[in-house]
C-alpha atoms as a PDB file:
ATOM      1  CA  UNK A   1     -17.280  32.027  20.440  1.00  0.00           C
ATOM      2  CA  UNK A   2     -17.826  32.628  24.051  1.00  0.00           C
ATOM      3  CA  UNK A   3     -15.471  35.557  26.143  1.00  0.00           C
ATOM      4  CA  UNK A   4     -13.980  32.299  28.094  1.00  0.00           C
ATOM      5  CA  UNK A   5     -13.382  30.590  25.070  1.00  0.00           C
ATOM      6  CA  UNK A   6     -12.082  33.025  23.357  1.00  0.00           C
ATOM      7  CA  UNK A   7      -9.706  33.601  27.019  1.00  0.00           C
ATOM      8  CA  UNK A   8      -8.872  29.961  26.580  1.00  0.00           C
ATOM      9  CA  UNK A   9      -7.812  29.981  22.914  1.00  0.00           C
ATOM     10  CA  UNK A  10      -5.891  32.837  23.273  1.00  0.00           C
ATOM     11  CA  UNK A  11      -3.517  31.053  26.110  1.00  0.00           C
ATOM     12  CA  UNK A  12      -3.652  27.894  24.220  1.00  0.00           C
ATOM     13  CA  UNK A  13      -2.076  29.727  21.192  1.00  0.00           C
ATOM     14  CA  UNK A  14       0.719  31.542  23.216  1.00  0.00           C
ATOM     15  CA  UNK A  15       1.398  28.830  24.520  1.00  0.00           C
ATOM     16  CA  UNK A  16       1.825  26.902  21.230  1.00  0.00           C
ATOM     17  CA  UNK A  17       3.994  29.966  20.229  1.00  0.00           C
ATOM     18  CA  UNK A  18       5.962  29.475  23.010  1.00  0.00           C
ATOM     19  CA  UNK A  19       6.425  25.478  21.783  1.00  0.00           C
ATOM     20  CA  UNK A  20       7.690  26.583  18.032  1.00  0.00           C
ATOM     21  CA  UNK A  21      10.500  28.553  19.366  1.00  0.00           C
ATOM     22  CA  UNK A  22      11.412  25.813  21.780  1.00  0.00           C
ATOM     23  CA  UNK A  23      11.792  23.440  19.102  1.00  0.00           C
ATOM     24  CA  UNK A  24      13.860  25.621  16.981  1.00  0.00           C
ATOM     25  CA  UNK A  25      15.937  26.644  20.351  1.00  0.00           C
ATOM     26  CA  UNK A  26      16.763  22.926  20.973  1.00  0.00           C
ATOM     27  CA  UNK A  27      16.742  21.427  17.294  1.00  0.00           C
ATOM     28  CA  UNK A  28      20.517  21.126  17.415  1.00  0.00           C
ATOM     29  CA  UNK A  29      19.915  18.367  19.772  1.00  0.00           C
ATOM     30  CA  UNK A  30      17.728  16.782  17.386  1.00  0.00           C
ATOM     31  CA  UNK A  31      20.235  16.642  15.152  1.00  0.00           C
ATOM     32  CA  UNK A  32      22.991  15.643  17.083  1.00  0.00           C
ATOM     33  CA  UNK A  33      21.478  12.489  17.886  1.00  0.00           C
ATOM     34  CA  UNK A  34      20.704  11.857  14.059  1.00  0.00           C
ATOM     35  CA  UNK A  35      24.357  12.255  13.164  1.00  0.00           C
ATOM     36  CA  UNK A  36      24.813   9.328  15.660  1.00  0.00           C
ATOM     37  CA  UNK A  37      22.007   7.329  14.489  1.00  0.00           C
ATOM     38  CA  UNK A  38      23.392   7.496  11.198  1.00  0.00           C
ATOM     39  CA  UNK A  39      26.886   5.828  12.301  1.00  0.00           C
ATOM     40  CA  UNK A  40      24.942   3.093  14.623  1.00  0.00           C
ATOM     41  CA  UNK A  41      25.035  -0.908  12.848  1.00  0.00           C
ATOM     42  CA  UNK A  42      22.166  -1.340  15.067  1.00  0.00           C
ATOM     43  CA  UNK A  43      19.149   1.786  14.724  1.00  0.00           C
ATOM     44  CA  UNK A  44      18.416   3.317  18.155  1.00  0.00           C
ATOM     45  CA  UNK A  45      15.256   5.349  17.171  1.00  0.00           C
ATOM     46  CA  UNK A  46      11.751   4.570  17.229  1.00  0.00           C
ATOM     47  CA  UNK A  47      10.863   7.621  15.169  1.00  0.00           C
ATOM     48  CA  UNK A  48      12.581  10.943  14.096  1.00  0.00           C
ATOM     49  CA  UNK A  49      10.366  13.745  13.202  1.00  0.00           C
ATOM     50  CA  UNK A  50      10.066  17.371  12.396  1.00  0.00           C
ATOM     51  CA  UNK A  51       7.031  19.316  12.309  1.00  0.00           C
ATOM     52  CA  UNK A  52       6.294  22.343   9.766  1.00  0.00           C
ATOM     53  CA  UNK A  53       3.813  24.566   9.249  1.00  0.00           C
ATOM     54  CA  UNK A  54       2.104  24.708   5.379  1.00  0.00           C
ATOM     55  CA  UNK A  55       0.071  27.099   4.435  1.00  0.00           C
ATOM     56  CA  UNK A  56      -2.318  28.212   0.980  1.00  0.00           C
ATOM     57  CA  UNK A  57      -3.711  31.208   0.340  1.00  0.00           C
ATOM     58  CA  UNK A  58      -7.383  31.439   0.725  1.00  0.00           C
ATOM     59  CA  UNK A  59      -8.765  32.574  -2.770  1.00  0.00           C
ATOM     60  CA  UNK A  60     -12.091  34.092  -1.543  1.00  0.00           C
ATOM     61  CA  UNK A  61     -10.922  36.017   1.614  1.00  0.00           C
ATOM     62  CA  UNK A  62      -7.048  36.033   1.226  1.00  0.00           C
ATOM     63  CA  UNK A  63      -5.990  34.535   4.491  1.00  0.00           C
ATOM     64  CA  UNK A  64      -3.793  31.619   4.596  1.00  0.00           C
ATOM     65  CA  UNK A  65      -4.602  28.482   5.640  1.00  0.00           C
ATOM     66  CA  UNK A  66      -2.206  27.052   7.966  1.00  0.00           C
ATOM     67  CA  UNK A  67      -1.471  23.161   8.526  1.00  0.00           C
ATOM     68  CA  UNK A  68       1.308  21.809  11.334  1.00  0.00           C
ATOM     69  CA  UNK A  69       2.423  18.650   9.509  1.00  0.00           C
ATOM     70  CA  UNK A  70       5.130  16.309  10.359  1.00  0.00           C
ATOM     71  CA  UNK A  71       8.214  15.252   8.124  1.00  0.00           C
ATOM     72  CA  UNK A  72      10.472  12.450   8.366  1.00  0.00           C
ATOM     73  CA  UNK A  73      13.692  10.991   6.555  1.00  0.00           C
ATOM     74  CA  UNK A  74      15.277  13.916   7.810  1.00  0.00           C
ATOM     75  CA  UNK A  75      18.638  16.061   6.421  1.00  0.00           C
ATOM     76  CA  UNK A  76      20.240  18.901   7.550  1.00  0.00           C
ATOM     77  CA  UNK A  77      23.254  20.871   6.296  1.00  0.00           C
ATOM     78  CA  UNK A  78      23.487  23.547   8.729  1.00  0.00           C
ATOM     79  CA  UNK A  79      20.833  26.034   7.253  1.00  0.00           C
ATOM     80  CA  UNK A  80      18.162  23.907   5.696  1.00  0.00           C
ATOM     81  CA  UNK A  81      16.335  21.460   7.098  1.00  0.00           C
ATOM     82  CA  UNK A  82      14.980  18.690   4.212  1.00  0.00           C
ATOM     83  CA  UNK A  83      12.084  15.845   5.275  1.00  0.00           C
ATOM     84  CA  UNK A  84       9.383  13.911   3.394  1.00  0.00           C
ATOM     85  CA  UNK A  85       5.621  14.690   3.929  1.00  0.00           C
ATOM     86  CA  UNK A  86       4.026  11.949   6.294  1.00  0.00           C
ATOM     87  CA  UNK A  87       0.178  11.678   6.079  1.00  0.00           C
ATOM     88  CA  UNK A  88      -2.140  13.715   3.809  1.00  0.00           C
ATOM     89  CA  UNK A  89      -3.000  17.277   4.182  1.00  0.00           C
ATOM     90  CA  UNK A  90      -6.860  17.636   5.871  1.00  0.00           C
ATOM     91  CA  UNK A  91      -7.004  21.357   4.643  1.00  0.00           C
ATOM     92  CA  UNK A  92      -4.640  22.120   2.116  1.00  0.00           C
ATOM     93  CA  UNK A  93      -4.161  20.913  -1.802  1.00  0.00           C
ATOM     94  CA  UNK A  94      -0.633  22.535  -2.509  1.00  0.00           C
ATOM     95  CA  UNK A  95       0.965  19.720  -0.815  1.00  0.00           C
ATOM     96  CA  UNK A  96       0.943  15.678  -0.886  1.00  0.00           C
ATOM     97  CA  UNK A  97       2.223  12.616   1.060  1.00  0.00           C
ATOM     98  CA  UNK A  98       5.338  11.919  -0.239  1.00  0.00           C
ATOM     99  CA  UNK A  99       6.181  15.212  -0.888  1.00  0.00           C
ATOM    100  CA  UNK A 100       9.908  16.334  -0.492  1.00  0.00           C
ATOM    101  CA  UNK A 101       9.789  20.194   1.640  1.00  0.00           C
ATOM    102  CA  UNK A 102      13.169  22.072   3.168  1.00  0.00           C
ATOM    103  CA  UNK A 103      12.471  24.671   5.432  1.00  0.00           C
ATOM    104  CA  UNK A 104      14.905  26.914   7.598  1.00  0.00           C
ATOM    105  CA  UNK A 105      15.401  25.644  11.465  1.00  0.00           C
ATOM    106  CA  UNK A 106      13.195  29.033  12.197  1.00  0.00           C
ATOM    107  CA  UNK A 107      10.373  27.756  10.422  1.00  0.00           C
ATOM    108  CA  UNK A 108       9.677  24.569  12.258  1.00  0.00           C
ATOM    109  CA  UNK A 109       6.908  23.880  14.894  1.00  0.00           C
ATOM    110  CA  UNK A 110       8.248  21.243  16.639  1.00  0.00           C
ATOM    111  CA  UNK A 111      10.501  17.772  16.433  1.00  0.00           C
ATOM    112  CA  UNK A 112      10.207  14.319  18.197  1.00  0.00           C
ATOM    113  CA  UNK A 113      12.240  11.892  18.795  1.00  0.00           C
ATOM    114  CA  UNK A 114      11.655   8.324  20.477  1.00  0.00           C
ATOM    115  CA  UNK A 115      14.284   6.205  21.663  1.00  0.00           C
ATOM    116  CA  UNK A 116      13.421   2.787  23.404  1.00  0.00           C
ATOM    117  CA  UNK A 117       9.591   4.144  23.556  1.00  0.00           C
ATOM    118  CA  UNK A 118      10.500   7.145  25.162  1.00  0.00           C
ATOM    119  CA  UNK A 119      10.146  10.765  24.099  1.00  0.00           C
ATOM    120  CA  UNK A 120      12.558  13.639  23.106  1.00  0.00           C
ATOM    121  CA  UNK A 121      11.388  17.176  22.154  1.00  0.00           C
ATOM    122  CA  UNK A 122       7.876  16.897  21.348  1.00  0.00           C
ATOM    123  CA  UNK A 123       6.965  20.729  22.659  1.00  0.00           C
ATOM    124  CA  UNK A 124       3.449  20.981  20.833  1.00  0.00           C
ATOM    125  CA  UNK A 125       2.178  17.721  22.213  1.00  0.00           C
ATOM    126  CA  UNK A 126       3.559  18.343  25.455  1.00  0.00           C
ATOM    127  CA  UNK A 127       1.008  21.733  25.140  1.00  0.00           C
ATOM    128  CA  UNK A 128      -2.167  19.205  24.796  1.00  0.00           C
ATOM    129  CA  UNK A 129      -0.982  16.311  26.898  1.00  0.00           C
ATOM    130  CA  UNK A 130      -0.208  19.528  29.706  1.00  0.00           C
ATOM    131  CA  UNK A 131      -4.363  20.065  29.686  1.00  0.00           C
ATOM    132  CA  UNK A 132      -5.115  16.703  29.611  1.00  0.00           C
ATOM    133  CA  UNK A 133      -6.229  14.812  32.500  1.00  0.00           C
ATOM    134  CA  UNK A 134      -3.658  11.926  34.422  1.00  0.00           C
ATOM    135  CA  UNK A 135      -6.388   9.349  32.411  1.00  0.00           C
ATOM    136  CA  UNK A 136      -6.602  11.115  28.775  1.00  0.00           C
ATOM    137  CA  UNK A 137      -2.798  10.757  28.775  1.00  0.00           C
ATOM    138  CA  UNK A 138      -2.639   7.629  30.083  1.00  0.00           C
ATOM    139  CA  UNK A 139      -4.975   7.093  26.843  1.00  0.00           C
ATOM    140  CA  UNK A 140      -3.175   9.257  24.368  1.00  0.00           C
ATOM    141  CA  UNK A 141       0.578   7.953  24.934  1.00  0.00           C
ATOM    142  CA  UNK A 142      -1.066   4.428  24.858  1.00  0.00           C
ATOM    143  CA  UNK A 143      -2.478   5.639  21.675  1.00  0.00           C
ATOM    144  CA  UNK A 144       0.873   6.842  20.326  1.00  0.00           C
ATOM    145  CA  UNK A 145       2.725   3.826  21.833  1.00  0.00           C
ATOM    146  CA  UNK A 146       5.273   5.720  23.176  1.00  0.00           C
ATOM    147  CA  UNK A 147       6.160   7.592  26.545  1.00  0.00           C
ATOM    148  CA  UNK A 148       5.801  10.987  26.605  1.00  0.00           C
ATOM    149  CA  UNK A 149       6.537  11.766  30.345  1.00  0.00           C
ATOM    150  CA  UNK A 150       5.752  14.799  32.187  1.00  0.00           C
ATOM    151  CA  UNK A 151       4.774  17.373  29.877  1.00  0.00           C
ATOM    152  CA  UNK A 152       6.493  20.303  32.100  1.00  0.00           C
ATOM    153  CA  UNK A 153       9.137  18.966  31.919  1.00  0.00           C
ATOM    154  CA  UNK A 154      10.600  18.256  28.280  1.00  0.00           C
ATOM    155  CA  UNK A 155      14.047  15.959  27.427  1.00  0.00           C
ATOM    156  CA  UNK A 156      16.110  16.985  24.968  1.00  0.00           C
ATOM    157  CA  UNK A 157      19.199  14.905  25.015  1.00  0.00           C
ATOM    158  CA  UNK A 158      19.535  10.608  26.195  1.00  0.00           C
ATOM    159  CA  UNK A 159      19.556   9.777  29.614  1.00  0.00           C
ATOM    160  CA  UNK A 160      20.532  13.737  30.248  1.00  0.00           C
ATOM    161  CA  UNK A 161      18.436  12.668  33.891  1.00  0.00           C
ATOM    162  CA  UNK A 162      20.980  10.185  35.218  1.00  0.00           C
ATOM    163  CA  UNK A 163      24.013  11.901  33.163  1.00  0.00           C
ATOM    164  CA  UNK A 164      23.847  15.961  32.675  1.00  0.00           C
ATOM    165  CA  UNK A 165      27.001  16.009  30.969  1.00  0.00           C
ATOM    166  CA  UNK A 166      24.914  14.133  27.716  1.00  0.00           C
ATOM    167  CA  UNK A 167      23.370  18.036  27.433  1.00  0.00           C
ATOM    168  CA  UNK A 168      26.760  19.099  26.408  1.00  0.00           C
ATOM    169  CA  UNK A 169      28.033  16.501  24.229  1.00  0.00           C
ATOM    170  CA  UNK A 170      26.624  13.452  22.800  1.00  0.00           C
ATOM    171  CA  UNK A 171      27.986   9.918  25.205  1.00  0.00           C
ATOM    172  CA  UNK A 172      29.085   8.559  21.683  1.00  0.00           C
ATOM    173  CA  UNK A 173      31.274  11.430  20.737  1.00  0.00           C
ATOM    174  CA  UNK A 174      33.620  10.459  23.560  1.00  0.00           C
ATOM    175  CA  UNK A 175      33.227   6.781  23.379  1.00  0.00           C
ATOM    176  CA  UNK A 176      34.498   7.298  19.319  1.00  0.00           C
ATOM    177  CA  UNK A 177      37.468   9.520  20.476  1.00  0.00           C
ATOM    178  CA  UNK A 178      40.740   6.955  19.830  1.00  0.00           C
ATOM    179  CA  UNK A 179      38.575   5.600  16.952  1.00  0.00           C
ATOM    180  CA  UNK A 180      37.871   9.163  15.328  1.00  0.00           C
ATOM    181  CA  UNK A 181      41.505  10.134  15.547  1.00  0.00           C
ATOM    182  CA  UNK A 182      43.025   7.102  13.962  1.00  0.00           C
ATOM    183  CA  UNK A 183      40.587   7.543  11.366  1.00  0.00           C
ATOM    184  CA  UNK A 184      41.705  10.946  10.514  1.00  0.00           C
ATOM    185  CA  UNK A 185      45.422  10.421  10.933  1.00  0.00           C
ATOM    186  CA  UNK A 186      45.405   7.612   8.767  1.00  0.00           C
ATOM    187  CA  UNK A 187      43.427  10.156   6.480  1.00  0.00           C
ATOM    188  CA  UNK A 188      44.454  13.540   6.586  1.00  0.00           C
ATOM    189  CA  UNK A 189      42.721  14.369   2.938  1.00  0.00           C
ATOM    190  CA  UNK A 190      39.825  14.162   5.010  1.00  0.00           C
ATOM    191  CA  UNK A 191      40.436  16.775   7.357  1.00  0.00           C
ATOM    192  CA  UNK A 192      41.208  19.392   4.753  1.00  0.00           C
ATOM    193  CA  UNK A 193      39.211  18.510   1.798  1.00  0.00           C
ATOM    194  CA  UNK A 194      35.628  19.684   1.498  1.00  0.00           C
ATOM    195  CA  UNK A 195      32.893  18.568  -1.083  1.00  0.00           C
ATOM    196  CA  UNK A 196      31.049  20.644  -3.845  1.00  0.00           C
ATOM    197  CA  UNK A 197      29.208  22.553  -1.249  1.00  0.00           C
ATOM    198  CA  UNK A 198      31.941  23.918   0.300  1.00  0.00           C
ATOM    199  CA  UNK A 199      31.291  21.576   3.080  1.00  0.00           C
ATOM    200  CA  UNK A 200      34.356  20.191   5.334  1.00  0.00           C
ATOM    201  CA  UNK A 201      34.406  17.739   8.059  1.00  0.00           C
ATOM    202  CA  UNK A 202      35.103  20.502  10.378  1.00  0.00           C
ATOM    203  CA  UNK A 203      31.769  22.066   9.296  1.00  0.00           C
ATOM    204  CA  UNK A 204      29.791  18.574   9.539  1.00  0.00           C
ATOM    205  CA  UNK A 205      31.506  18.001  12.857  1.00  0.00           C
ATOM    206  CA  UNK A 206      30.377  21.349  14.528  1.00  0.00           C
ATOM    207  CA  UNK A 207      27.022  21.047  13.228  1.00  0.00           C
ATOM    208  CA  UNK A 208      26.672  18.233  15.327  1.00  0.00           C
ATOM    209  CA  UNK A 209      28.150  19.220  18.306  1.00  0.00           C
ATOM    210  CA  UNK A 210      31.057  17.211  18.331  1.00  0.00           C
ATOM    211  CA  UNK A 211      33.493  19.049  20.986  1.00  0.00           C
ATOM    212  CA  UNK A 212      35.995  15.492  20.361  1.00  0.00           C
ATOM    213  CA  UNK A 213      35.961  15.204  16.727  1.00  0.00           C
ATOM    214  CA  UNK A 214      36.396  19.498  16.595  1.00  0.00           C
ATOM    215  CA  UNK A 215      39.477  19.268  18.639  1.00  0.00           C
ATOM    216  CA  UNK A 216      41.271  16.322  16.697  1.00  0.00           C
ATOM    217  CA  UNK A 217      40.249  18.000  13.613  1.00  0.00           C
ATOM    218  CA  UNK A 218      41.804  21.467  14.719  1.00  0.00           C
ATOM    219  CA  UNK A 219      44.957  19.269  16.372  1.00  0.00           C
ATOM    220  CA  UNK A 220      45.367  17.781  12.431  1.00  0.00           C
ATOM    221  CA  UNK A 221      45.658  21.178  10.744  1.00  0.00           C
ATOM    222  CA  UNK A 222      41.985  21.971   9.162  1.00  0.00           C
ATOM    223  CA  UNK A 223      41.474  25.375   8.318  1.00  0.00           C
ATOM    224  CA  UNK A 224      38.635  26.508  10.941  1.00  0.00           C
ATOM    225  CA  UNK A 225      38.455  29.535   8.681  1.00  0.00           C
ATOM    226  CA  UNK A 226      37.151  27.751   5.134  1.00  0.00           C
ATOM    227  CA  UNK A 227      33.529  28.581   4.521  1.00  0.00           C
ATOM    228  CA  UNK A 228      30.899  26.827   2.582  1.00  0.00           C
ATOM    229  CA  UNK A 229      29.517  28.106  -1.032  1.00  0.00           C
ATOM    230  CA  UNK A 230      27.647  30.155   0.974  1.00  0.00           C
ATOM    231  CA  UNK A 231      30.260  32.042   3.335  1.00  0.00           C
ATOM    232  CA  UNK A 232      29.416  29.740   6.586  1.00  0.00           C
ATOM    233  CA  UNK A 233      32.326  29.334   9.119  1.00  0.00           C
ATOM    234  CA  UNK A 234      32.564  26.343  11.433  1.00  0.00           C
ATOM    235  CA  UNK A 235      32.145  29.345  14.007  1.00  0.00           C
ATOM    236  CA  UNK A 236      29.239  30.738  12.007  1.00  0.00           C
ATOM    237  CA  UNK A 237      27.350  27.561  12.963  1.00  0.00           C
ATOM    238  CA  UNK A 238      28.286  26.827  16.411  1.00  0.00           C
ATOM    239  CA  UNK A 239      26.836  30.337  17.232  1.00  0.00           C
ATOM    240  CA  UNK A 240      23.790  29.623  15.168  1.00  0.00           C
ATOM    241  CA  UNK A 241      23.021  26.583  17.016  1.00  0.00           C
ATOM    242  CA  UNK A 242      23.983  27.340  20.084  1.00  0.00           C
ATOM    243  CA  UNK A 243      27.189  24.656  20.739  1.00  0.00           C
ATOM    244  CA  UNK A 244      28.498  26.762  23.394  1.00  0.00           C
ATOM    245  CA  UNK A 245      30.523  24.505  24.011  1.00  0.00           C
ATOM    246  CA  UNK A 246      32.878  24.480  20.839  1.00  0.00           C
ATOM    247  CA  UNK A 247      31.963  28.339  20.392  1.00  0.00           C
ATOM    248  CA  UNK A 248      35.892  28.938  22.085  1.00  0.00           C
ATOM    249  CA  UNK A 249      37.762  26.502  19.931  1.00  0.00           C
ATOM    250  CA  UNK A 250      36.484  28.098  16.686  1.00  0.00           C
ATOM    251  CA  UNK A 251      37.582  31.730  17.680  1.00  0.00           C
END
C-alpha cells in the first residue's frame, strides 16, 4: 500500500471510530423512538437497525477477523441490547443469518432508523456517503431507497429541525400525558409492581426517556429507589443514557 493510501486509510478509520462512539452516544434516541413504535396501531418505521461488530479468531496468524453486521427485531432492557442477524457473514463462519446476538450499547457500530424514507442515526454510512461525490449519493440513497440527507449533519430524533424540543422528549410522550395517568390511576399495581427481572415501570419509563410518564409515576408513589436483579436504579439509567432531562427527578 502506497504512503497516501496508507494517509487515507488511516483518516478513514478514525473517522469510523469517531462514528461507533456516536452511535453508542445517541442510541438512547434509538430507543426511545422504538418504545413508541411499539405502542403505534399504525407502524411508523421503514426500518430499525443496529450494527455490531463480529469477530473470529484467525487460526494461522491469531488476529481476529472483524465483520460490521447489522441486526434487527431489536430489544433492549437497559444494559443489553438483543437483535437478529440480517444477511450472511462474507468473512466469518461463527455466525449465521438468523442468528439471535446481545451485545452491550458500548459494543455497537452504529444504528439506523428510517421513518417516511428518511434517515435517523446512520453515523458509518454518513462516513462513506461524506466522500462520495453529489452523483454517487444521489446513486447510493437511490440504491438504499431511502434519504440519507447531509452526511455532516446527522438526525437523531423526528422532525427535531422544525421542533428542537423533540431532542428532549419524544412529541408522543406529551400527547399520551392525560391518557398515561388515567391508565396508572386506574392501576396503581402497576406503578409499584415489577416483573421477574426486577424490572418496574419506572425503570422501563426512564429507559425511554419519558420525562411525562416519570413524573406521574413518581406523583403515584413508585419507589424511585427499587433496583433490578442486577442493582440498576431508575437513576442508574438515566445517567447511563444520558436523559438529562429526568436525571433531577430521580435524585
Amino acid at each position: 500500500m502506497s504512503q497516501d493510501n496508507n494517509i487515507i486509510f488511516a483518516k478513514q478509520n478514525q473517522k469510523m471510530k469517531t462514528a461507533y462512539l456516536k452511535a453508542q452516544e445517541t442510541f438512547n434516541y434509538f430507543w426511545r423512538e422504538m418504545y413508541w413504535e411499539s405502542k403505534r396501531v399504525v407502524p411508523a418505521h421503514d426500518l430499525a437497525l443496529v450494527k455490531i461488530p463480529f469477530q473470529q479468531m484467525d487460526k494461522v496468524d491469531d488476529e481476529p477477523t472483524v465483520e460490521h453486521m447489522w441486526i434487527s427485531e431489536i430489544a433492549f432492557d437497559g444494559e443489553n441490547i438483543t437483535g437478529v442477524l440480517m444477511n450472511s457473514p462474507n468473512l466469518l463462519t461463527n455466525v449465521a443469518e438468523g442468528d439471535t446476538v446481545t451485545r452491550k450499547v458500548s459494543e455497537i457500530s452504529d444504528w439506523m432508523l428510517a421513518i417516511d424514507r428518511k434517515t435517523y442515526g446512520g453515523y458509518t454510512i454518513q462516513v462513506l456517503r461524506s466522500d462520495m461525490t453529489e452523483e454517487a449519493r444521489q446513486q447510493h440513497d437511490e440504491a438504499w431507497g431511502l434519504d440519507f440527507g447531509d452526511p455532516n449533519h446527522i438526525l437523531v430524533a423526528y422532525q427535531q429541525e422544525d421542533n428542537e424540543e423533540n431532542l428532549i422528549e419524544h412529541p408522543m410522550s406529551k400527547v399520551m400525558e392525560q391518557p398515561a395517568r388515567e391508565f396508572f390511576e386506574a392501576n396503581l399495581d402497576v406503578v409499584k409492581a415489577a416483573d421477574e427481572n426486577g424490572v418496574t415501570r419506572l425503570h422501563t419509563e426512564t429507559i425511554a426517556g419519558n420525562k411525562t410518564a416519570v413524573e406521574i409515576l413518581l406523583e403515584l408513589g413508585t419507589d424511585k429507589n427499587a433496583k433490578t436483579n442486577t442493582g440498576k436504579t431508575a437513576l442508574d439509567f438515566a445517567i447511563a443514557l444520558n436523559w438529562s432531562h429526568i436525571i433531577p427527578m430521580l435524585r
